[in-house]
Protein backbone atom coordinates (compact mmCIF):
# COMPACT_ATOMS: atom_id res chain seq x y z
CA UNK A 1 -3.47 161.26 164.01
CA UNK A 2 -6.72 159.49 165.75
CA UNK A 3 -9.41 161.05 164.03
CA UNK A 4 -10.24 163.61 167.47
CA UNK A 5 -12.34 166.25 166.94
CA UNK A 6 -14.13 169.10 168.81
CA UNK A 7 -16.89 171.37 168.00
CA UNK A 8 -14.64 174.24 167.48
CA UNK A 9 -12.69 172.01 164.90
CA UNK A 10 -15.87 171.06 162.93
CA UNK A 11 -16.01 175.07 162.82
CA UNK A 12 -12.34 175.40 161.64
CA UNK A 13 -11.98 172.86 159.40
CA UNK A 14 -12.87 171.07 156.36
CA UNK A 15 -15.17 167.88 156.52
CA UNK A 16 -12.86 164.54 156.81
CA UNK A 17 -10.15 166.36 158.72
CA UNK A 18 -8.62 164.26 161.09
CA UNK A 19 -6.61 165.51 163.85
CA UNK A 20 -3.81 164.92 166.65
CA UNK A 21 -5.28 163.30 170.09
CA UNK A 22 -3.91 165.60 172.74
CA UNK A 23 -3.79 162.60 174.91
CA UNK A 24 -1.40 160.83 172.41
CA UNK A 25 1.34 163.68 172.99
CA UNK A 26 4.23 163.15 174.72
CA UNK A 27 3.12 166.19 176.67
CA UNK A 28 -0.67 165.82 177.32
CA UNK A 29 -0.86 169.10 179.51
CA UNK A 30 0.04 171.69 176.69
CA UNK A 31 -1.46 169.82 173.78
CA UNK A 32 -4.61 169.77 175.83
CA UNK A 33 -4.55 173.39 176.51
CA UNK A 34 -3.59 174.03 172.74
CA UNK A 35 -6.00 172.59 171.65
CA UNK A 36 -8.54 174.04 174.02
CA UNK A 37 -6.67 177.20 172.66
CA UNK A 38 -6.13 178.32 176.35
CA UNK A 39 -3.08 181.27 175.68
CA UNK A 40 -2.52 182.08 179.04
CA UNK A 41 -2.50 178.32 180.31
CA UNK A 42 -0.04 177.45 176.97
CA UNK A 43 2.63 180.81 177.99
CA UNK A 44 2.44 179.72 181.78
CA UNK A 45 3.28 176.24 180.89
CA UNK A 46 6.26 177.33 178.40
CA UNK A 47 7.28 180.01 181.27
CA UNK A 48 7.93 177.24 183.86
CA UNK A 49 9.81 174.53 181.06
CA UNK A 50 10.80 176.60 177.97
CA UNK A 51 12.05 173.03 176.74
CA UNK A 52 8.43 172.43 175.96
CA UNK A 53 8.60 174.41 172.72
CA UNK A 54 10.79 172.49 171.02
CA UNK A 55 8.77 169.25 171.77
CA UNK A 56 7.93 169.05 167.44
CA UNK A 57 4.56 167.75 167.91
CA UNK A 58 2.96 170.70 170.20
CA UNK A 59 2.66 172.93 167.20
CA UNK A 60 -0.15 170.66 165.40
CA UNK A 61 -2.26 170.85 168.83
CA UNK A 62 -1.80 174.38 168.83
CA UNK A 63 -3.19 174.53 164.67
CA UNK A 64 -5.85 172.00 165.71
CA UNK A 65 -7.13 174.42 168.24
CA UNK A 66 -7.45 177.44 165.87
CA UNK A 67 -5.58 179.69 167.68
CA UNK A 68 -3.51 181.34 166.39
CA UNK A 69 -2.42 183.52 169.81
CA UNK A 70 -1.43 179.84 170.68
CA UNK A 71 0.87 179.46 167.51
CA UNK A 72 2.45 182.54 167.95
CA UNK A 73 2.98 181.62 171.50
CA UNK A 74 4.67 178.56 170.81
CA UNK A 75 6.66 179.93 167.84
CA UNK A 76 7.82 182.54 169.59
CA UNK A 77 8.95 180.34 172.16
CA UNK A 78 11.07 178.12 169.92
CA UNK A 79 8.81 175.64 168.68
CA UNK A 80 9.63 174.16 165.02
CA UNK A 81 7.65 175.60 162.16
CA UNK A 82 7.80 172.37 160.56
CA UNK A 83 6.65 170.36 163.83
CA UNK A 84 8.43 166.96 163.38
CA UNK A 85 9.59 167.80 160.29
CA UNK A 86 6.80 166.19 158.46
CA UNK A 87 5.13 169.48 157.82
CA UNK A 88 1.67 168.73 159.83
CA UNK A 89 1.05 171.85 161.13
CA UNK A 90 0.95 173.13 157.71
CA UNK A 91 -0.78 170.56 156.54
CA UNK A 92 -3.52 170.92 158.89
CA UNK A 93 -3.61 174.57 158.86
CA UNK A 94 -4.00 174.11 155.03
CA UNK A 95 -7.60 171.95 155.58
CA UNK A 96 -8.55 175.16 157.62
CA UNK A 97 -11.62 176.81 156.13
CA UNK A 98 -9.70 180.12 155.42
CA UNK A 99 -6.32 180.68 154.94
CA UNK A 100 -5.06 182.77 158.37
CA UNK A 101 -2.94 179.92 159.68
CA UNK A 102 -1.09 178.96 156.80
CA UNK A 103 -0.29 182.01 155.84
CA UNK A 104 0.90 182.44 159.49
CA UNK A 105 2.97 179.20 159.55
CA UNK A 106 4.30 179.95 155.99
CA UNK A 107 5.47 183.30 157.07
CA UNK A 108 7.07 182.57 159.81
CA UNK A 109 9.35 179.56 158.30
CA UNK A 110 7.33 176.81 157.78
CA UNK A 111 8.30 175.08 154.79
CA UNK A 112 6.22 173.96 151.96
CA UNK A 113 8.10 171.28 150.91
CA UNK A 114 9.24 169.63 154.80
CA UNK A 115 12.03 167.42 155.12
CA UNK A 116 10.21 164.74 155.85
CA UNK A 117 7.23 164.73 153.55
CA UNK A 118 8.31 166.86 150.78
CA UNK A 119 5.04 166.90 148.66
CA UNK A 120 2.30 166.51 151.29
CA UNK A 121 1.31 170.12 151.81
CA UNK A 122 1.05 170.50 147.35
CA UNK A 123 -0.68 167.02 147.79
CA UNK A 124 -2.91 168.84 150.58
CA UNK A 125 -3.90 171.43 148.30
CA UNK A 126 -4.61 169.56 145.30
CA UNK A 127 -6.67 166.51 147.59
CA UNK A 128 -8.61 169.60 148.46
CA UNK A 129 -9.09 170.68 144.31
CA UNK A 130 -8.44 174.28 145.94
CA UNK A 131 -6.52 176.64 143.73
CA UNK A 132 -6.13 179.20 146.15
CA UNK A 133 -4.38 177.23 148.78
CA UNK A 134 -1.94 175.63 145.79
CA UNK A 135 -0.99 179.20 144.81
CA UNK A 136 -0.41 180.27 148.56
CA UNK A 137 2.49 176.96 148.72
CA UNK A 138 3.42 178.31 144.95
CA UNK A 139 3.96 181.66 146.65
CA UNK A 140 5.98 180.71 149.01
CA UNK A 141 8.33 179.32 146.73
CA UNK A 142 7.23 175.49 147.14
CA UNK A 143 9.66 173.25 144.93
CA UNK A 144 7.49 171.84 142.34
CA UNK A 145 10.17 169.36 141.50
CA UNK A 146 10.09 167.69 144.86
CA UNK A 147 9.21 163.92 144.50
CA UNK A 148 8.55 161.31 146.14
CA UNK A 149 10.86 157.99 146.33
CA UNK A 150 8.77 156.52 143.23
CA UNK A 151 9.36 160.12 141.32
CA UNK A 152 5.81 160.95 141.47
CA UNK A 153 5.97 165.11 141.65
CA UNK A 154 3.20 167.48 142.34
CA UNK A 155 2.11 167.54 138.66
CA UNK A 156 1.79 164.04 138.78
CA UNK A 157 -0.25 163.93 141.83
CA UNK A 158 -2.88 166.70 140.02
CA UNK A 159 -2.99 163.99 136.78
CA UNK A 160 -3.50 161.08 138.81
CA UNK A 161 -6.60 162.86 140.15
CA UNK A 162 -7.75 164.16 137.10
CA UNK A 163 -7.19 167.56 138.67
CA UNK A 164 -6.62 169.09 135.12
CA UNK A 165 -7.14 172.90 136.39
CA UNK A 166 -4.76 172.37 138.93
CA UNK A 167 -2.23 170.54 136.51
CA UNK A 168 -2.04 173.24 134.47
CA UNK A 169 -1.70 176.09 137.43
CA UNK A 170 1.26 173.55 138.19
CA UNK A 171 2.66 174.40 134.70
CA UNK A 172 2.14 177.76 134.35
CA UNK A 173 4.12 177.80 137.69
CA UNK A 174 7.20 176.26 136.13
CA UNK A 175 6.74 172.50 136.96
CA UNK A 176 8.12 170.94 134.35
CA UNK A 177 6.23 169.15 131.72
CA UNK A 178 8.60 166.13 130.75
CA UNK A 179 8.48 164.82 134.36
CA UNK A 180 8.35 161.21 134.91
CA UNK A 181 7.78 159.05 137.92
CA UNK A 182 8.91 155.35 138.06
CA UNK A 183 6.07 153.98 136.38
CA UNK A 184 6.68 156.36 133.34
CA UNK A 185 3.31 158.41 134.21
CA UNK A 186 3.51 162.15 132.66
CA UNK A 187 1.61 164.85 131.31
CA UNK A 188 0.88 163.31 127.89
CA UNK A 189 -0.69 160.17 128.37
CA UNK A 190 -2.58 161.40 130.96
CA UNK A 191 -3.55 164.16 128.47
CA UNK A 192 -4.64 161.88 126.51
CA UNK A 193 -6.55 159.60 128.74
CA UNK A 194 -10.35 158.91 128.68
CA UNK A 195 -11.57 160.05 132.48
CA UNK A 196 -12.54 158.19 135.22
CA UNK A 197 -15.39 160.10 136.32
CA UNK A 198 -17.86 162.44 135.16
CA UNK A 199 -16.96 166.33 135.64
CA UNK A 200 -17.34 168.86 132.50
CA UNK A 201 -15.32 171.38 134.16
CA UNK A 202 -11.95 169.05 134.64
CA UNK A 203 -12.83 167.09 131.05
CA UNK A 204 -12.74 170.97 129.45
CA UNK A 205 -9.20 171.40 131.60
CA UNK A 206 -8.10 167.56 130.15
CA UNK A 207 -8.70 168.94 126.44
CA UNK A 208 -7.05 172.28 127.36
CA UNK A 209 -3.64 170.18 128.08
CA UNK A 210 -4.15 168.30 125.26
CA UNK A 211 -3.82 171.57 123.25
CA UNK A 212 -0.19 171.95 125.12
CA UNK A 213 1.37 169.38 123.84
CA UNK A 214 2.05 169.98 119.92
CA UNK A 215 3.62 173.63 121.24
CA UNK A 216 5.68 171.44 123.50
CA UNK A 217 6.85 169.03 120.84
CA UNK A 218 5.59 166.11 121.85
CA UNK A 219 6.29 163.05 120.26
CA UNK A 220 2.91 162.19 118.14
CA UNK A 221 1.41 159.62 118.42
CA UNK A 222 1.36 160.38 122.31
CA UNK A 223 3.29 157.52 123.51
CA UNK A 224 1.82 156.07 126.93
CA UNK A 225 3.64 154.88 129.99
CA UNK A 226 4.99 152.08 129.39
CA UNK A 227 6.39 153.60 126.22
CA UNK A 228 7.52 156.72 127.80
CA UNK A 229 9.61 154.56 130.85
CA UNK A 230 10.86 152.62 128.09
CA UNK A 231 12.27 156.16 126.47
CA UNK A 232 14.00 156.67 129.62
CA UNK A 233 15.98 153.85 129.63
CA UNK A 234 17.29 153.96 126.08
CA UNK A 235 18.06 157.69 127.06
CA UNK A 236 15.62 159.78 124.85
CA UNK A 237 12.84 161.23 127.39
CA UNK A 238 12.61 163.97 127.50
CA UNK A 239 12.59 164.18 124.05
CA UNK A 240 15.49 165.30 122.40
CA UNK A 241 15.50 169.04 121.40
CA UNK A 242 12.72 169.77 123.70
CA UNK A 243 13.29 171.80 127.14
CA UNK A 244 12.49 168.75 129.69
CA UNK A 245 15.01 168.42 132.32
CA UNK A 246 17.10 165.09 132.45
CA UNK A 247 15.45 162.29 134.79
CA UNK A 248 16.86 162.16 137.95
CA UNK A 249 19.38 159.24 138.60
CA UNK A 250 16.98 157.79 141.25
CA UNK A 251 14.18 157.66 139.57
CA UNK A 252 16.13 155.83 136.20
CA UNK A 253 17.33 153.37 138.39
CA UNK A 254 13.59 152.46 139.72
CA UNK A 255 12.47 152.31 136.40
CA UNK A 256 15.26 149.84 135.18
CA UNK A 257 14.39 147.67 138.77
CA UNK A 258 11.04 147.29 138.10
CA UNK A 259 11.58 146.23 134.44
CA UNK A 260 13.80 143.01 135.40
């Protein structure tokens, strides 16, 4: 992305959004008309080289114009939901100011964990500290367990922003508490940490996690991360008669790396 905008974006979309330069696209014709959300240019366009459709980038023009007569179009034509396969279109659709595009891509088979970016749209949401968008992706069955290559999950992503609220809509969802990325960061510790920033709302939601933790039998004193990685490795996180779900092979081995 270039950081283009247009007046009808700045109408469509939250501050900060950046989005795809028509002009960058390996078809400038379409994307220009997508984005100018011209339908009847866009269908004459796919009517003369249906191969257009599949082109994975056209999709984001067509979200960045805020039409959604142009996403159909191009959907119906072919196009991938998931655009590249990075999930963009969603993501963008997800900075929209109301919901009518996600909810389109989502329903007709955009993913909300893509291929090639498996947490960005649940990082989307929670960047955006919007609980409505982070139950649509719930919703539609988005895999809180996807990770990244470091392990960090979406849980992990709410705690490292001190979005506590969100956190805990995370675990009420079924993301599972024991979680660990490579650095050994999880619920507890973070639980447990003093904030970085001033906000009574997410300090009352830090305190309300805090309360989760004896019900979850967690090891007291809280152990931090360090600690916790160093569990891992001698093969007792999650803790042992707890419900946590083993850590994943991949992640182990980054942990044991990055302790030579």
């Amino acid at each position: 992305m270039s950081g283009f905008t247009t007046a009808s974006a700045e109408a469509c979309f939250r501050p900060d959004t950046e989005l795809p330069d028509p002009k960058a696209s390996s078809s400038p014709e379409i994307a220009g008309a997508l984005t100018r959300g011209e339908v009847d240019r866009v269908k004459a366009l796919l009517g003369a080289d249906p191969a257009l459709a599949r082109r994975g980038d056209l999709l984001a023009f067509a979200v960045a114009g805020c039409s959604a007569p142009a996403i159909m179009a191009l959907l119906d034509a072919g196009a991938p939901a998931d655009g590249t396969g990075d999930g963009l279109p969603l993501v963008l659709a997800l900075r929209g100011k109301d919901d009518t595009m996600a909810r389109l891509l989502l329903k007709r088979g955009a993913s909300p964990n893509p291929r090639g970016a498996p947490t960005l749209p649940l990082r989307t949401a929670i960047g955006l500290n919007d609980p409505d968008r982070l139950d649509l992706l719930i919703g539609a069955g988005a895999d809180l367990e996807a990770k990244e290559r470091t392990g960090r999950r979406a849980l992990h992503i709410a705690l490292d922003q001190e979005r506590f609220g969100l956190a805990a809509r995370l675990l009420d969802a079924g993301a599972d508490p024991f979680a660990i990325d490579a650095s050994g960061a999880n619920l507890g510790s973070a639980a447990m940490a003093p904030m970085a920033r001033n906000d009574p709302q997410e300090a009352a939601a830090q305190r309300v996690l805090r309360d989760r933790l004896r019900p979850l039998r967690w090891p007291e004193p809280v152990p931090d991360e360090r600690a916790v990685a160093q569990r891992a490795i001698e093969g007792v996180w999650p803790p042992p008669g707890t419900a946590g779900k083993p850590v994943p092979a991949d992640v182990l081995a980054l942990i044991r790396e990055r302790r030579r």
